[in-house]
N, C-alpha and C. Protein backbone atom coordinates (compact mmCIF):
# COMPACT_ATOMS: atom_id res chain seq x y z
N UNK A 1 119.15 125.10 89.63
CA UNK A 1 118.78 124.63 90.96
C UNK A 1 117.61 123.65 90.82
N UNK A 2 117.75 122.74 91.37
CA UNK A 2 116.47 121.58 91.16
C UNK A 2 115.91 122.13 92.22
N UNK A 3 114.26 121.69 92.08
CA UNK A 3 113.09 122.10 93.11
C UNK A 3 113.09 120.54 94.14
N UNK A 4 112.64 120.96 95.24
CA UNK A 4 112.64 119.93 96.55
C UNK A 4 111.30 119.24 96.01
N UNK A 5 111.19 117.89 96.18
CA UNK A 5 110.00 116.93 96.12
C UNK A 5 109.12 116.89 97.22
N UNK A 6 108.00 116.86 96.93
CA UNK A 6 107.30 116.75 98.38
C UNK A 6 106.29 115.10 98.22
N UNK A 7 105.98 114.98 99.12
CA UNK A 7 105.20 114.00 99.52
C UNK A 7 104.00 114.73 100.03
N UNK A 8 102.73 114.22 99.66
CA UNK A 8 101.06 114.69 100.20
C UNK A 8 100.63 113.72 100.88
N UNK A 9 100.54 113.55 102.18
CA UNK A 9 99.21 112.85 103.17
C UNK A 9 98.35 113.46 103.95
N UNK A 10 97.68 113.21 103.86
CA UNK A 10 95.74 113.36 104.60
C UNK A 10 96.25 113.55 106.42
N UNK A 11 95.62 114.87 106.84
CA UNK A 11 95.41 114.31 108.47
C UNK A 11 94.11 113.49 109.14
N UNK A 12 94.76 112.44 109.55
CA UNK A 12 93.58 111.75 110.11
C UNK A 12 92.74 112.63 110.76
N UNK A 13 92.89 113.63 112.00
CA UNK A 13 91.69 114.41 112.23
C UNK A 13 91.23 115.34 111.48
N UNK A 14 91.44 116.12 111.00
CA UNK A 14 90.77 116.97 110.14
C UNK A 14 90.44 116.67 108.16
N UNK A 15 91.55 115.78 107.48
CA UNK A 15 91.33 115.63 106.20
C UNK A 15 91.87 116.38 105.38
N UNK A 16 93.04 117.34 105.96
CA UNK A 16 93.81 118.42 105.34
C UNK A 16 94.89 118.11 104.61
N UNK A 17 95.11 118.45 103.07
CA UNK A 17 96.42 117.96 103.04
C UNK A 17 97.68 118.29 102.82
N UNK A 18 98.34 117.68 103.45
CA UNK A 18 99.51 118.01 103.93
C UNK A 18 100.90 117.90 102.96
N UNK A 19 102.16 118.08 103.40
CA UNK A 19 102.98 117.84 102.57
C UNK A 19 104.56 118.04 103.20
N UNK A 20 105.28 116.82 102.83
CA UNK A 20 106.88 116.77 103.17
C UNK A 20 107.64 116.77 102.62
N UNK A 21 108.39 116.74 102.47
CA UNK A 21 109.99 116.63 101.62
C UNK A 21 110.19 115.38 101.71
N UNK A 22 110.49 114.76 100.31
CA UNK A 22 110.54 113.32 100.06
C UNK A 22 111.87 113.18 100.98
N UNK A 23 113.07 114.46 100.91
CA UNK A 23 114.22 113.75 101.49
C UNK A 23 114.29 113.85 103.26
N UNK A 24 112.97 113.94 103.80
CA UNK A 24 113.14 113.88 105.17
C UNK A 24 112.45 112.77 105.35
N UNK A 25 111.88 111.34 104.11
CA UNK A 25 111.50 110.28 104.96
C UNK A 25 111.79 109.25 104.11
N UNK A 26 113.15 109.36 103.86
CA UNK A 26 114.21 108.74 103.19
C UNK A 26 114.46 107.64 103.99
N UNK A 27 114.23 107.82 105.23
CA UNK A 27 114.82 106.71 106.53
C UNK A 27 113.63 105.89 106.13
N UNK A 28 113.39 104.96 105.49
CA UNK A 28 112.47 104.47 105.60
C UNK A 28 111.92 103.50 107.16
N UNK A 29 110.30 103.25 107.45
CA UNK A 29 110.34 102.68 109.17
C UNK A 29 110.63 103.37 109.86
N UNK A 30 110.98 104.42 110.18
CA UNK A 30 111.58 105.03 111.26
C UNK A 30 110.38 106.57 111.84
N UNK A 31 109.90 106.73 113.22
CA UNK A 31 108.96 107.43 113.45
C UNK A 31 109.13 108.48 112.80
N UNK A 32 108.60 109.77 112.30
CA UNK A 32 109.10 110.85 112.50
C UNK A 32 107.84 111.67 112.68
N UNK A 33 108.27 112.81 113.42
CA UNK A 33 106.75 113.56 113.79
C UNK A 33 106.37 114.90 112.97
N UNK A 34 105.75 115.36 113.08
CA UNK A 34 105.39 116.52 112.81
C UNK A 34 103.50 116.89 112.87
N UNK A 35 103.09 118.19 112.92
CA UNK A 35 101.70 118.98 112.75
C UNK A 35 101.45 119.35 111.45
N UNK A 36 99.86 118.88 111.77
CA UNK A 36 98.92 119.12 110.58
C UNK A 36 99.16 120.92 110.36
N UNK A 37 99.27 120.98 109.40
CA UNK A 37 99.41 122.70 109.21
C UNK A 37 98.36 123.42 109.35
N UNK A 38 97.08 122.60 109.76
CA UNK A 38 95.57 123.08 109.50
C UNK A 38 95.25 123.23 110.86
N UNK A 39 95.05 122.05 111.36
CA UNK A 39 94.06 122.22 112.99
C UNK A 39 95.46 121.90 113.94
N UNK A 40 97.11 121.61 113.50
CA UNK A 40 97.87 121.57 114.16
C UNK A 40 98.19 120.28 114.91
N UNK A 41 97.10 119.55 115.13
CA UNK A 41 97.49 117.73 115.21
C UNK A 41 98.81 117.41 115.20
N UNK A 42 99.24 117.00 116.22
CA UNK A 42 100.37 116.05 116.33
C UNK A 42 100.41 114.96 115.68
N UNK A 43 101.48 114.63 114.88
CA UNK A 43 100.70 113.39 113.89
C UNK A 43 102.59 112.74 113.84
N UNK A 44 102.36 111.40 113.81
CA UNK A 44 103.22 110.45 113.52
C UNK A 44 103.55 110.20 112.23
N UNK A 45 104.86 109.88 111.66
CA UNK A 45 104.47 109.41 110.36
C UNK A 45 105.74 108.37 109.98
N UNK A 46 105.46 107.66 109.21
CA UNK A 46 106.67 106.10 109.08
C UNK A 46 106.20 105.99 107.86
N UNK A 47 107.26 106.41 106.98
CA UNK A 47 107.86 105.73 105.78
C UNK A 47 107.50 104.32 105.14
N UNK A 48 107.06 103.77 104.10
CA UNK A 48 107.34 102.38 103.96
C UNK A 48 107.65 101.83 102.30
N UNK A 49 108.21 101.25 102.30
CA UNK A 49 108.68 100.89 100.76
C UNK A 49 106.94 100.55 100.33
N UNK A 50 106.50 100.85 98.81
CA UNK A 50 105.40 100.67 98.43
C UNK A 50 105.92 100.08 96.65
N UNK A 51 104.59 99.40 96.27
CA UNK A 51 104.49 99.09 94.87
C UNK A 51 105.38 99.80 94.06
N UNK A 52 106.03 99.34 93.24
CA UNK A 52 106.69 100.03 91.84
C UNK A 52 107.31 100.94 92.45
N UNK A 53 108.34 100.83 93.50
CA UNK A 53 109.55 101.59 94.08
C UNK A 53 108.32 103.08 94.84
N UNK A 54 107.21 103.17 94.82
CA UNK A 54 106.83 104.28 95.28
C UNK A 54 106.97 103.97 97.02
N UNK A 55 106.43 105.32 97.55
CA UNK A 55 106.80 105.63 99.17
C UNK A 55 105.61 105.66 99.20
N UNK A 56 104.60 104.75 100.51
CA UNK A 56 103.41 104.72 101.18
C UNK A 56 103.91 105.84 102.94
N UNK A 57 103.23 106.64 103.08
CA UNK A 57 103.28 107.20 104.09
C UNK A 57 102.11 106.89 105.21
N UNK A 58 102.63 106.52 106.45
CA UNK A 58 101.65 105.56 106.92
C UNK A 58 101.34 107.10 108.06
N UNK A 59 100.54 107.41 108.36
CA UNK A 59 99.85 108.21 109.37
C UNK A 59 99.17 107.97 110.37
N UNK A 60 99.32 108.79 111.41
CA UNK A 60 98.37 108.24 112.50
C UNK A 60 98.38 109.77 113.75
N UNK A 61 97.33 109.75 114.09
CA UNK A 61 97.80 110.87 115.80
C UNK A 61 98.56 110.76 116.29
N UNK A 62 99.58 111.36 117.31
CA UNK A 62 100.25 111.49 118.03
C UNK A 62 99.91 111.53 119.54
N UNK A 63 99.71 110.51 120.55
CA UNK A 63 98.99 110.75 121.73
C UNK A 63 99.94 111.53 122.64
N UNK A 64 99.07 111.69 123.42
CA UNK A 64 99.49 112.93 124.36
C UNK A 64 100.77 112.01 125.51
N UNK A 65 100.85 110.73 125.67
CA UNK A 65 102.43 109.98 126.43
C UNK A 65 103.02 109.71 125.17
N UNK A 66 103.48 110.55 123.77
CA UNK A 66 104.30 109.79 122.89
C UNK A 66 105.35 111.25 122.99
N UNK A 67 106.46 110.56 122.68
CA UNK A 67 107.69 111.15 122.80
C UNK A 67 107.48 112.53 122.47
């Protein structure tokens, strides 16, 4: 059985870090949401092709009128 890949980014409010499954931001550009596992932050996150085939995960809050 192969082990699932994760991806690590920082929450902008608190500095906690976090972690995804490389194959849920495969879509590259495309919103996807989820919470800081720490203080729970709604947080945005978009995919983007980076240097030497790597994945940049772009972060940001989630405001309180976003989907």
């Amino acid at each position: 059985m192969l082990s699932q890949a994760y991806l690590e980014y920082r929450c902008p409010r608190c500095g906690y870090i976090n972690a995804i499954a490389r194959e849920t931001v495969l879509d590259m550009y495309k919103e996807q949401s989820d919470a800081c596992q720490h203080c729970q932050q709604k947080l945005e996150i978009i995919a983007a092709n980076g240097i030497n085939d790597q994945i940049n995960l772009i972060v940001s809050e989630q405001g309180d009128g976003a989907k």
